[in-house]
Protein backbone atom coordinates (compact mmCIF):
# COMPACT_ATOMS: atom_id res chain seq x y z
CA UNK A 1 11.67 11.86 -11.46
CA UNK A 2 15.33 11.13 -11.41
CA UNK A 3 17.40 13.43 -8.89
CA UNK A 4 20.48 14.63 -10.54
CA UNK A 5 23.13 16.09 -8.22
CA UNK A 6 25.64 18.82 -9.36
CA UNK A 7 28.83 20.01 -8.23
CA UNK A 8 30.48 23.06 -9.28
CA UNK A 9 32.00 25.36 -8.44
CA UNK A 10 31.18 28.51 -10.74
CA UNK A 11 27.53 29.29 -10.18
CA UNK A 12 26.64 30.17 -13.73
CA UNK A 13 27.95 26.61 -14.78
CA UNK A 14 26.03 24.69 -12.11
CA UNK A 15 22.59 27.29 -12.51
CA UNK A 16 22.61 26.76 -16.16
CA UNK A 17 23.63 22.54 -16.18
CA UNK A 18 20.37 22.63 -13.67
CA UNK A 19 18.06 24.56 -15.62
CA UNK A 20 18.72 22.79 -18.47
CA UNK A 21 18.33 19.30 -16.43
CA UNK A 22 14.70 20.50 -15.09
CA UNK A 23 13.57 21.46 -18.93
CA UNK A 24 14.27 18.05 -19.67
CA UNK A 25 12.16 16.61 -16.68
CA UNK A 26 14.86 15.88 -14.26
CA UNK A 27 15.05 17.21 -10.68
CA UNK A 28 18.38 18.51 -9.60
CA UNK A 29 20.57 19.44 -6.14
CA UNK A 30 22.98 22.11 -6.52
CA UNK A 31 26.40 22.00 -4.70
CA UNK A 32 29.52 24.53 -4.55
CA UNK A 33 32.48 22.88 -2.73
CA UNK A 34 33.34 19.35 -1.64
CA UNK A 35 31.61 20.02 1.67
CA UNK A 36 28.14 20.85 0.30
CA UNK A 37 28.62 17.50 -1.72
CA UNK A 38 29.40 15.35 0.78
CA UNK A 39 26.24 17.17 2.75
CA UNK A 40 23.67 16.30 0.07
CA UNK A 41 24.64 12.71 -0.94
CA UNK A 42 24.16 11.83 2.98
CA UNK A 43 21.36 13.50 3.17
CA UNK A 44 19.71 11.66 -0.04
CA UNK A 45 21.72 9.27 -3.06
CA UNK A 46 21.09 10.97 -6.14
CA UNK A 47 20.48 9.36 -9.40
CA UNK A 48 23.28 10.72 -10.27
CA UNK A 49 26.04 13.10 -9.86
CA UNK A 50 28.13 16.29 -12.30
CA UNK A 51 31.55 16.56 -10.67
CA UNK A 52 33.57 19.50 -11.35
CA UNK A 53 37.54 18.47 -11.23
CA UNK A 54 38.81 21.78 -10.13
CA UNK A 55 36.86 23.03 -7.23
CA UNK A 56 37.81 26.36 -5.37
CA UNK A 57 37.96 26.83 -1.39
CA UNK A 58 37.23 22.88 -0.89
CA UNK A 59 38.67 20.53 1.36
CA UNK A 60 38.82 17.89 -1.80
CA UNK A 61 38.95 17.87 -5.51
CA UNK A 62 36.84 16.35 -7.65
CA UNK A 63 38.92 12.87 -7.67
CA UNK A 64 38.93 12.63 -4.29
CA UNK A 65 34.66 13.21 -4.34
CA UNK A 66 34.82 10.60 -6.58
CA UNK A 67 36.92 8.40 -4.86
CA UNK A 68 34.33 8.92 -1.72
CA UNK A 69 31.13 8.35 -3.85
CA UNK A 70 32.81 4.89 -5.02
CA UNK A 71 33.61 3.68 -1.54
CA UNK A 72 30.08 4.97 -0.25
CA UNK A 73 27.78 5.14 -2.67
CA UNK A 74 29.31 2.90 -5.72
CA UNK A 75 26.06 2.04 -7.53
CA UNK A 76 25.75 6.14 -8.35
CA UNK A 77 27.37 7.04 -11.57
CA UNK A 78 29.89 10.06 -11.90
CA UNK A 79 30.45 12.14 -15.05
CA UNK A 80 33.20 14.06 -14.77
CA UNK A 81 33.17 18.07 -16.04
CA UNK A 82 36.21 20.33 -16.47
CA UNK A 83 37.17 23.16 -18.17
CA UNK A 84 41.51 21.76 -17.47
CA UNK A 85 40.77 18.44 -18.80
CA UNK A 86 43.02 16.39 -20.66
CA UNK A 87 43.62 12.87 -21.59
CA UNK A 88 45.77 12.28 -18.14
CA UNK A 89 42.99 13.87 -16.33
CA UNK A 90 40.41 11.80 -18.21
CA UNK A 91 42.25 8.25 -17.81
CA UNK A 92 42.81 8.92 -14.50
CA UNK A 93 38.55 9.84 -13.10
CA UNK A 94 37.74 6.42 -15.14
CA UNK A 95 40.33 4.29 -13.58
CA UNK A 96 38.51 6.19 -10.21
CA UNK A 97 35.12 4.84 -11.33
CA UNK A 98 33.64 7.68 -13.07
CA UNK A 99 31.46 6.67 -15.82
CA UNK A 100 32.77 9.08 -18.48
CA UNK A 101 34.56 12.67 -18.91
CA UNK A 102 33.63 15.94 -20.79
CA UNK A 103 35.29 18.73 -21.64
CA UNK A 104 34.19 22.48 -20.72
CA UNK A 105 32.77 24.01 -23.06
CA UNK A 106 30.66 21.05 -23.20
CA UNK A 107 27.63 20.25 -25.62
CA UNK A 108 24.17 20.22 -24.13
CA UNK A 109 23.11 17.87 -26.28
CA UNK A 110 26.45 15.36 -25.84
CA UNK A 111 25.56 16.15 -21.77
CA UNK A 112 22.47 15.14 -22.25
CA UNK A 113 23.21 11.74 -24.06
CA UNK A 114 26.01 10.72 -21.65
CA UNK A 115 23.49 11.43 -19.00
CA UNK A 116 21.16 9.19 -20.20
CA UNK A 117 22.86 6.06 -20.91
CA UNK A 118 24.81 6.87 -17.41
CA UNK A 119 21.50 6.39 -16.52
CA UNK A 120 20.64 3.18 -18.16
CA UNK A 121 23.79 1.54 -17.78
CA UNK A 122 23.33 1.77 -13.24
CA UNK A 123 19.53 0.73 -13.78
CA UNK A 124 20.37 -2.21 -15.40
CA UNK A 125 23.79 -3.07 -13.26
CA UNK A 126 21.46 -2.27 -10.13
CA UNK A 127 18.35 -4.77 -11.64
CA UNK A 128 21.26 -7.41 -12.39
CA UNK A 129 23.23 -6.74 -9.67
CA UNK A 130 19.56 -7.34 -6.77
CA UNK A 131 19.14 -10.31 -9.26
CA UNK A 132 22.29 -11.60 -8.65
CA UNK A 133 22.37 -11.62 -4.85
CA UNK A 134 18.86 -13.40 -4.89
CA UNK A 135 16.89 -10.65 -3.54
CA UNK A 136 14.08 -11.50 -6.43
CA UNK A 137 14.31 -15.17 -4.88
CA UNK A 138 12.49 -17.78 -6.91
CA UNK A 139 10.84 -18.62 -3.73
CA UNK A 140 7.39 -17.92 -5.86
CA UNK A 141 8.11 -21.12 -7.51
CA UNK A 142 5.74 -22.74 -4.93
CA UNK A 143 3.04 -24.89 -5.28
CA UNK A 144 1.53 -28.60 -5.41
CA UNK A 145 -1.02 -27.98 -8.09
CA UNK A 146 -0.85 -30.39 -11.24
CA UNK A 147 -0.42 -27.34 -13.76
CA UNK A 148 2.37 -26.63 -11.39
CA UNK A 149 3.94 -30.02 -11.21
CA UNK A 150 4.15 -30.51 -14.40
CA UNK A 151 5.65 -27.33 -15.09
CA UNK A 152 8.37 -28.20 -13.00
CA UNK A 153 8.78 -31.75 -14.09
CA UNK A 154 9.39 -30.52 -17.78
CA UNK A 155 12.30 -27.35 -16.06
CA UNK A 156 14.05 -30.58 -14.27
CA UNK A 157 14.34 -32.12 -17.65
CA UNK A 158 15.38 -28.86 -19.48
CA UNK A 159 17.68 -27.53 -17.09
CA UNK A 160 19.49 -31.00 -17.10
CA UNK A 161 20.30 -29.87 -21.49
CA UNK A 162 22.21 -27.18 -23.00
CA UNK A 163 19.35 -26.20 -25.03
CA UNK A 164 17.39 -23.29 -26.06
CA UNK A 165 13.79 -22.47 -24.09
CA UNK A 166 11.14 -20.15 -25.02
CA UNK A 167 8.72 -19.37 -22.00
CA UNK A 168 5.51 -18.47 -22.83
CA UNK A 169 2.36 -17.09 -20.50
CA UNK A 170 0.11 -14.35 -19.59
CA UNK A 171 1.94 -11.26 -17.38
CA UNK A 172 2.81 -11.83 -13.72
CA UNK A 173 2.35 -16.04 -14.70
CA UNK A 174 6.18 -16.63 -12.93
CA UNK A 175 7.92 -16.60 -16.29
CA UNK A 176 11.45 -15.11 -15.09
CA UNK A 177 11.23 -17.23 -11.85
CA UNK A 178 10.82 -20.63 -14.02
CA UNK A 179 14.01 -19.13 -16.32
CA UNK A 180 15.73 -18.84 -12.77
CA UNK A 181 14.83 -21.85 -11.92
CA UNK A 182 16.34 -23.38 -15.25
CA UNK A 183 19.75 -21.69 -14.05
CA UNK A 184 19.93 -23.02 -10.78
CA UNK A 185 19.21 -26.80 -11.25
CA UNK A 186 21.74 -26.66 -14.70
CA UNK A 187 25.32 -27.30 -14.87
CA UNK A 188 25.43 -23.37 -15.35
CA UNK A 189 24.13 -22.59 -11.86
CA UNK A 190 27.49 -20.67 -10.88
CA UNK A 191 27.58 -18.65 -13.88
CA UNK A 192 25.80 -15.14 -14.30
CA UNK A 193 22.14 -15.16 -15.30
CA UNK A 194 22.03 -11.76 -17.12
CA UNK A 195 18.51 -10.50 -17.58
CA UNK A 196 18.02 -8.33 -21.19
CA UNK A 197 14.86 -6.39 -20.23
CA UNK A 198 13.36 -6.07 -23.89
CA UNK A 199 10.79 -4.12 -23.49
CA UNK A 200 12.31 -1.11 -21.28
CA UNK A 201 15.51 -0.55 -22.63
CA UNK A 202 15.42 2.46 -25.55
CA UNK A 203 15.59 0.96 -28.69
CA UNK A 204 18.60 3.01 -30.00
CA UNK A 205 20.54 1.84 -27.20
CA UNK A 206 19.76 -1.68 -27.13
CA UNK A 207 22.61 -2.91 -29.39
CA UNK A 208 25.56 -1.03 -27.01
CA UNK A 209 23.92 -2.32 -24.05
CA UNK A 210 23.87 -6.01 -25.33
CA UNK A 211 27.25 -6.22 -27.46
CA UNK A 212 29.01 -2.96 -24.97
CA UNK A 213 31.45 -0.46 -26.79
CA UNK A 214 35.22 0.38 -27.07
CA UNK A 215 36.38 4.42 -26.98
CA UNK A 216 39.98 5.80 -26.57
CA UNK A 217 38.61 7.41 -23.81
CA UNK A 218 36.82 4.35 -21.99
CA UNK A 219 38.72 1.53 -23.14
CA UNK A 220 36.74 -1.68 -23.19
CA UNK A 221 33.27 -1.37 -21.65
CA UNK A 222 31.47 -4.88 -21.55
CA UNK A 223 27.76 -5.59 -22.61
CA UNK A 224 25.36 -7.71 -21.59
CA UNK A 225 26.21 -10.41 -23.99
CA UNK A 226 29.77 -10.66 -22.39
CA UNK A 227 28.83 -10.44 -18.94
CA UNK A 228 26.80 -13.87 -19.18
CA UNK A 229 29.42 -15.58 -21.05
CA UNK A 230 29.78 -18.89 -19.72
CA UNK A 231 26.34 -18.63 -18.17
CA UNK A 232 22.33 -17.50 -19.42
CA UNK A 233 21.49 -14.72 -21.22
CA UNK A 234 17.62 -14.35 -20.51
CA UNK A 235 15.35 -12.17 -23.25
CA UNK A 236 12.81 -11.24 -21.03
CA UNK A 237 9.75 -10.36 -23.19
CA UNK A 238 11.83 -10.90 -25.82
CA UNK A 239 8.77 -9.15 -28.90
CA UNK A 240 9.83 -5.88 -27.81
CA UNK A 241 13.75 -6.47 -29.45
CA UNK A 242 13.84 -3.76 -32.15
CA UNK A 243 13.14 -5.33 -35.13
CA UNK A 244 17.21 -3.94 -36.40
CA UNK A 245 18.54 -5.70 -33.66
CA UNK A 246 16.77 -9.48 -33.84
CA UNK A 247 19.46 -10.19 -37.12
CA UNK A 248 22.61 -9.25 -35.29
CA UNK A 249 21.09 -11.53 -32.30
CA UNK A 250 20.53 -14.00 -34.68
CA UNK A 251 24.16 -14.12 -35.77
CA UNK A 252 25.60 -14.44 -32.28
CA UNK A 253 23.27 -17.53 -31.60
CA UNK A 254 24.88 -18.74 -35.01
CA UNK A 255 28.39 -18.10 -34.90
CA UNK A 256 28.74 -17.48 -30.64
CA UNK A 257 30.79 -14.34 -31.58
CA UNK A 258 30.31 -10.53 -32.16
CA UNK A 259 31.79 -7.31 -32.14
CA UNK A 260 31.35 -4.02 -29.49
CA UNK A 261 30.44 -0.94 -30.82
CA UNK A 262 33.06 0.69 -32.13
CA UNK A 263 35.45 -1.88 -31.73
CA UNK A 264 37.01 -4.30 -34.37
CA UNK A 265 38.19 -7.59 -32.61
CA UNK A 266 35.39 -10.58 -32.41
CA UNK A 267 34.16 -11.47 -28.82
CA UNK A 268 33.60 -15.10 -28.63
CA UNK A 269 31.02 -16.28 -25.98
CA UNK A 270 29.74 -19.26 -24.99
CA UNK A 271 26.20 -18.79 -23.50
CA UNK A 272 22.81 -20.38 -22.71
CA UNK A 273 19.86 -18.50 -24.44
CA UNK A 274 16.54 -18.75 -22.39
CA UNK A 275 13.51 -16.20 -23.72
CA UNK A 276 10.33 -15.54 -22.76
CA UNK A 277 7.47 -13.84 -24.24
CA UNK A 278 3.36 -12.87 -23.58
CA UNK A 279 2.57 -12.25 -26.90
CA UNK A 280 1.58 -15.19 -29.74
CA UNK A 281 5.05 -14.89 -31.60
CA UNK A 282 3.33 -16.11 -34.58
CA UNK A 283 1.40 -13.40 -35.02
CA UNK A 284 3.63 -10.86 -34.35
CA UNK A 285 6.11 -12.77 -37.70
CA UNK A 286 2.91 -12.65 -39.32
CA UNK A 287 2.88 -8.68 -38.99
CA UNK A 288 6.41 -8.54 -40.03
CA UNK A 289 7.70 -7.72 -36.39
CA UNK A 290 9.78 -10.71 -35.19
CA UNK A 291 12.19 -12.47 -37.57
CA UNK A 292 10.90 -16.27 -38.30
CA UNK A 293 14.66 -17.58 -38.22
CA UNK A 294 15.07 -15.98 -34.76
CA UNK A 295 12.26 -17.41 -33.70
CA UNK A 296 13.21 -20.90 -35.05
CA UNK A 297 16.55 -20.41 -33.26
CA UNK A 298 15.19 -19.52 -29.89
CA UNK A 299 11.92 -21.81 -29.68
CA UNK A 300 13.97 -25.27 -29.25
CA UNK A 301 12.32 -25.88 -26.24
CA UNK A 302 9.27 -24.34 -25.65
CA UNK A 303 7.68 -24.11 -22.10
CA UNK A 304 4.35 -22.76 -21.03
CA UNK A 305 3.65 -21.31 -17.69
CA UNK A 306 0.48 -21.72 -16.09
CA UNK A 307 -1.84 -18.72 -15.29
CA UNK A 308 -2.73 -18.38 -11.80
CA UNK A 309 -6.31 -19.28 -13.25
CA UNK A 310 -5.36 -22.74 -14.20
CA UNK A 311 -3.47 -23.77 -11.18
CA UNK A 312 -6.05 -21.91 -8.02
CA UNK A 313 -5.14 -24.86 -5.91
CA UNK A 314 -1.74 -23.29 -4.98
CA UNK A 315 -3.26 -19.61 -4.17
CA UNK A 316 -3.23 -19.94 -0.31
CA UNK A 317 0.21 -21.25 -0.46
CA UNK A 318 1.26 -18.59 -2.68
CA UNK A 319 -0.60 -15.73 -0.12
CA UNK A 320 0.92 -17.31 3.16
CA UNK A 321 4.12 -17.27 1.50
CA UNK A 322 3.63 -13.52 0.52
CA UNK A 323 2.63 -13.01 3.79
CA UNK A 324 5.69 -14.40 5.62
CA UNK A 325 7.66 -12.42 2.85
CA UNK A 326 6.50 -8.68 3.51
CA UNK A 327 6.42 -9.79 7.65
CA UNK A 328 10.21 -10.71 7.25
CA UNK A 329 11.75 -8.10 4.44
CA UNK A 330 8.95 -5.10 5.61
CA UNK A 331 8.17 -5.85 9.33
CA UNK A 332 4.17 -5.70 7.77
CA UNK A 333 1.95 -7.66 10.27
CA UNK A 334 1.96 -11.61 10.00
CA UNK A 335 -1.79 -12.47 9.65
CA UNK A 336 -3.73 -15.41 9.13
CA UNK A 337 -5.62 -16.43 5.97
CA UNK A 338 -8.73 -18.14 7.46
CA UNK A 339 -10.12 -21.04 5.08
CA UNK A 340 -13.21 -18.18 3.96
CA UNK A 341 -10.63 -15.78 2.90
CA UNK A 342 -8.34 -18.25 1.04
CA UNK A 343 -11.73 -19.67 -0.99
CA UNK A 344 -12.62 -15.78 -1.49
CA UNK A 345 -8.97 -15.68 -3.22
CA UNK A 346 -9.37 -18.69 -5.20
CA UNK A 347 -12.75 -16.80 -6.48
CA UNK A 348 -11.30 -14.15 -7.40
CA UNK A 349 -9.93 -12.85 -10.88
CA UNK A 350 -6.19 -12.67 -11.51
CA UNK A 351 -5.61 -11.22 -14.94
CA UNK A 352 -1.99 -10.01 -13.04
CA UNK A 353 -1.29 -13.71 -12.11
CA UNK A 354 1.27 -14.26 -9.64
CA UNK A 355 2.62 -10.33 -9.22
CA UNK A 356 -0.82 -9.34 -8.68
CA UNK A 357 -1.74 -12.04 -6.02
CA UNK A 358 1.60 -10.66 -4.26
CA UNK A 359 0.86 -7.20 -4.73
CA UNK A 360 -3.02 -7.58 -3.26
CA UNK A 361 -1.50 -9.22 -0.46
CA UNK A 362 1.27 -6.33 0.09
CA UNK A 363 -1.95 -3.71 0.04
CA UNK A 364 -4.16 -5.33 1.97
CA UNK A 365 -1.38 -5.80 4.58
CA UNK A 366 -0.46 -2.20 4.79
CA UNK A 367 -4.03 -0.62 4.67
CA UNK A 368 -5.52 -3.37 7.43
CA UNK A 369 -5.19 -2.89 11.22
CA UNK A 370 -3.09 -5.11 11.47
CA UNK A 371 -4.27 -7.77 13.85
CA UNK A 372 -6.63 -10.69 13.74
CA UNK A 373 -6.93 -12.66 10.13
CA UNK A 374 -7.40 -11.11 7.17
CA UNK A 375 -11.05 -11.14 6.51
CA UNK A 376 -13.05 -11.87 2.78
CA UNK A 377 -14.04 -8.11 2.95
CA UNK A 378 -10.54 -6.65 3.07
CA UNK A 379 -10.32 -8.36 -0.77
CA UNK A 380 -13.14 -6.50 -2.23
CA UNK A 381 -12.03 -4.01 -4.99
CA UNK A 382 -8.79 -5.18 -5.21
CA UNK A 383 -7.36 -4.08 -8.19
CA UNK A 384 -10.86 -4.57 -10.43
CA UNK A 385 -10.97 -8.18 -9.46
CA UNK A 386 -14.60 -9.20 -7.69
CA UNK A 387 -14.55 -11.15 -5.30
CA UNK A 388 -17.29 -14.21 -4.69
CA UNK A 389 -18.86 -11.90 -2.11
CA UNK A 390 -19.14 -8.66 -4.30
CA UNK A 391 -20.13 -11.12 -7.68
CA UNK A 392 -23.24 -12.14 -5.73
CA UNK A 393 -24.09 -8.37 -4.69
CA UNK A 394 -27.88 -7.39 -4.62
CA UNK A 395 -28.60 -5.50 -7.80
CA UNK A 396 -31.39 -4.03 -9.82
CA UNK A 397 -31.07 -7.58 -11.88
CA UNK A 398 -31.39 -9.54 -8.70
CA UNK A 399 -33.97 -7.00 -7.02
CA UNK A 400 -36.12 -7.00 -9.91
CA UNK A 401 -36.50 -11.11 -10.03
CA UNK A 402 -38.95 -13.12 -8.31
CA UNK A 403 -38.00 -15.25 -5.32
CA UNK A 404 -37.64 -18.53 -7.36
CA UNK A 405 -35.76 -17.04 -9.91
CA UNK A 406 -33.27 -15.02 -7.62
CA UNK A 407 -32.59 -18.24 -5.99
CA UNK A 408 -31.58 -19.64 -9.12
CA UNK A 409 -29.63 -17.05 -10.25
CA UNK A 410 -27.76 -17.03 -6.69
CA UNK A 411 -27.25 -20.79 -6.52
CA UNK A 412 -26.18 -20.10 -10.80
CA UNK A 413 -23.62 -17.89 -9.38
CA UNK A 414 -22.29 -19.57 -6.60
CA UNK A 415 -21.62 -22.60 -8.22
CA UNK A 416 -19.80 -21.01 -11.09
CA UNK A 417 -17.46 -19.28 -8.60
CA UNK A 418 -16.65 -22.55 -6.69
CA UNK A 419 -16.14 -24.47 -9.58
CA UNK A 420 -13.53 -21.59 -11.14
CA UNK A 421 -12.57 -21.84 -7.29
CA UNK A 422 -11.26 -25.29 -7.91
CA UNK A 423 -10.26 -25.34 -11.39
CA UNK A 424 -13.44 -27.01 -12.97
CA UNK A 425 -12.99 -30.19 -10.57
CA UNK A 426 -16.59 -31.67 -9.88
CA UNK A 427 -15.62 -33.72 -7.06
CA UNK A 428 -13.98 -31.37 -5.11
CA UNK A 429 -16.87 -28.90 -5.95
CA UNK A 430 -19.19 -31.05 -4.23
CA UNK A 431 -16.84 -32.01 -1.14
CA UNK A 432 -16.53 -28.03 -0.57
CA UNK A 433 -20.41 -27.38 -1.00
CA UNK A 434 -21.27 -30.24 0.56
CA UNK A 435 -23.61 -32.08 -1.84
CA UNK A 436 -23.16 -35.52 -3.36
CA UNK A 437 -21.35 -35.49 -6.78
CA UNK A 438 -24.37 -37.00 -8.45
CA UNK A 439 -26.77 -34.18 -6.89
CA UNK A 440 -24.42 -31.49 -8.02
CA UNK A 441 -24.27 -32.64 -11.68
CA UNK A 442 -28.31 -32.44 -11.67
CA UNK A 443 -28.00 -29.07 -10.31
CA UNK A 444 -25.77 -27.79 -12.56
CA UNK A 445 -27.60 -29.68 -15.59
CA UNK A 446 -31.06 -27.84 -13.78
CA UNK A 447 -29.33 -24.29 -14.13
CA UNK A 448 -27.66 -24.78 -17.63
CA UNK A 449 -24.10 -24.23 -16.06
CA UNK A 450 -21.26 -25.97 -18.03
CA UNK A 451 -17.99 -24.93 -16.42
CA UNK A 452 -15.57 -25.90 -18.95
CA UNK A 453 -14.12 -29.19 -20.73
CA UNK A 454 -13.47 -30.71 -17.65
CA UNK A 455 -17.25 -30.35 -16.10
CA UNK A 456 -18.43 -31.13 -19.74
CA UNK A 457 -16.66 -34.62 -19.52
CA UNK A 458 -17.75 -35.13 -16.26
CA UNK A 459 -21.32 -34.41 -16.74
CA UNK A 460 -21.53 -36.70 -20.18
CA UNK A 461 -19.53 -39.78 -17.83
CA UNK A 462 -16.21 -39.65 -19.62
């Protein structure tokens, strides 16, 4: 629930802007002079903030709270409310920093809209903003798997071009780290990387977030599109763009130019479009919700990121790194990942992929004791993914079976979950396990286990 904080300094005003607020499913702080103000935004930062201009019996006036909540607290916005405004007035609380000005009496549902993209607008400066000052690091791009090599062999080569790329891969795969990477190994690297967050911003805002606006009262306020110019404008999860909006995108990548809302001069840019996407754009042009030509324009280079399935191998280097991460940005306890815990890991299912691997770790480091290694039981139920110890369970099925056939539905098991373990690899199967290669390619030819193309090849002697 977003806290909303308003100053004023006629109680009906305030009581009613409040109850108003709370219908709508905000939660509000009242204030009545400049001294109550100040009092509430140090005990909390709001969301956001209603200043009155004219405030009775206070030390300051509105523009000088405003001038305070810009020095102290700059990432809240301010709209401004008074019933003595003018265009002076106005000009002047927007060259302070406030984010826009309205007139008593006011229209609830013009309050209400202002609010909102107030709103919007500091989300998405604050998610650009963290971006920008690398606390989302693209430390996660990690690993010495071959998936993972590879993936990073073919960024080198695209971040070295000017071109297009269209990441593709399952949610939580590392898809906005490899678009970071791109960035910072390209001639580009000390330009903006703007993220366009598709798939959270409302869809009747989206095209005066991306292309900004121009008002008589505002002046010039720059989108998203302008802020990356001379850098990369990334479309994170880029299916969700309204459907209304993909054509107008489609002429900026074609001409490099477009207009704000409500403006009539062309904005030229010169930017680097990288994209990335879960879903099988194909399908969603066959159901008439993404534009073919976009999709031609964008998909120059297309990359695809690895699950955390297909590249296990780089799981305990991941976790220690997650690890070392929380110990150093959350003082959470360093712990050790013994070699049982790391293989119970690299058993386990990660439909999250990368942000769920981090976010297991994050749990289990908060709810443990905090000292000694992290142990294979700490992992069980984590987020609905099984580990190797709760797969092989006692159950009625096992209970009910006879000894022989238990035992081969144990050993059935276990060898599936090693071989997932190490990505289908027979060899290192049989290091881990400790039979010979030969002996474990009888035994899995005894139990009818064929753990995908790469066992299959191995078991016929390609």
């Amino acid at each position: 629930m977003s806290d909303i904080l308003i100053v004023d300094d006629e109680r009906d005003i305030r009581e009613l802007i409040s109850d108003i607020l709370r219908d709508e499913g905000f939660s509000t702080r009242l204030a009545a002079n400049s001294d109550q103000a100040v009092a509430e935004l140090n005990a909390a930062e709001p969301a956001l903030m209603i200043l009155d201009i004219w405030l009775k019996d206070s030390k300051m006036d509105g523009i000088d709270i405003l001038k305070q909540v810009k020095r102290n607290n700059p990432e809240v916005p301010v709209v401004i409310i008074s019933g003595h405004g003018n265009i002076e007035i106005a000009v002047a609380a927007i060259k302070q920093g406030a984010y826009d000005f309205i007139e008593k009496p006011f229209n609830i549902d013009q309050l209400l809209v202002v609010i909102r993209r107030a709103m919007e607008t500091a989300r998405l400066r604050r998610e650009n903003s963290t971006l920008r000052r690398g606390e989302a690091r693209a430390a996660e791009m990690l690993g010495n798997s071959a998936p993972f090599r590879r993936l990073r062999e073919q960024l080198d080569k695209v971040a070295k071009s000017n071109g297009r790329v269209m990441l593709t891969g399952e949610p939580g795969a590392g898809k906005e780290i490899a678009a970071r990477y791109v960035h910072a190994h390209s001639p580009r690297a000390r330009e903006p990387f703007v993220t366009v967050p598709c798939a959270t911003i409302e869809p009747e805002h989206m095209e005066e977030v991306l292309f900004g606006r121009e008002t008589p009262e505002r002046g010039i306020e720059a989108g998203l599109l302008e802020q990356a110019h001379g850098g990369v404008i990334y479309f994170d999860e880029v299916a969700d763009m309204p459907l209304g909006t993909q054509p107008k995108i489609l002429r900026v990548l074609t001409e490099q130019q477009f207009q704000r809302a409500g403006g009539t001069d062309k904005v030229r840019v010169d930017l680097r479009v990288i994209s990335s996407t879960n879903r099988d754009l194909s399908a969603e042009i066959a159901a008439g919700r993404f534009r073919q030509e976009l999709y031609d324009r964008l998909n120059v280079v297309p990359v695809a990121v690895p699950s955390l399935a297909e590249r296990r191998d780089d799981i305990p280097l991941l976790a220690s790194h997650f690890i070392e991460q929380f110990h150093a940005g959350q003082g959470l306890p360093l712990r050790a990942l013994p070699e049982e815990t790391c293989a119970a890991l690299q058993a386990m299912n990660w439909p999250g992929n990368i942000r769920q691997l981090r976010n297991v770790i994050e749990r289990v480091l908060i709810l443990g004791d905090g000292t000694g290694p992290i142990q294979p039981s700490e992992l069980e139920g984590q987020n609905g993914s099984a580990s190797t110890s709760e797969a092989l369970a006692l159950g009625p099925q096992i209970t009910s079976l006879a000894l022989r056939e238990a035992r081969e539905l144990f050993e059935r098991e276990y060898l599936l979950a090693q071989i997932n373990r190490f990505g289908g690899n027979i060899s290192r199967t049989a290091q881990f396990v400790g039979m010979e290669r030969s002996a474990l390619h009888r035994k899995l030819k005894s139990l009818g286990v064929v753990g995908g193309m790469r066992v299959e090849e191995e078991l016929m002697g390609k």
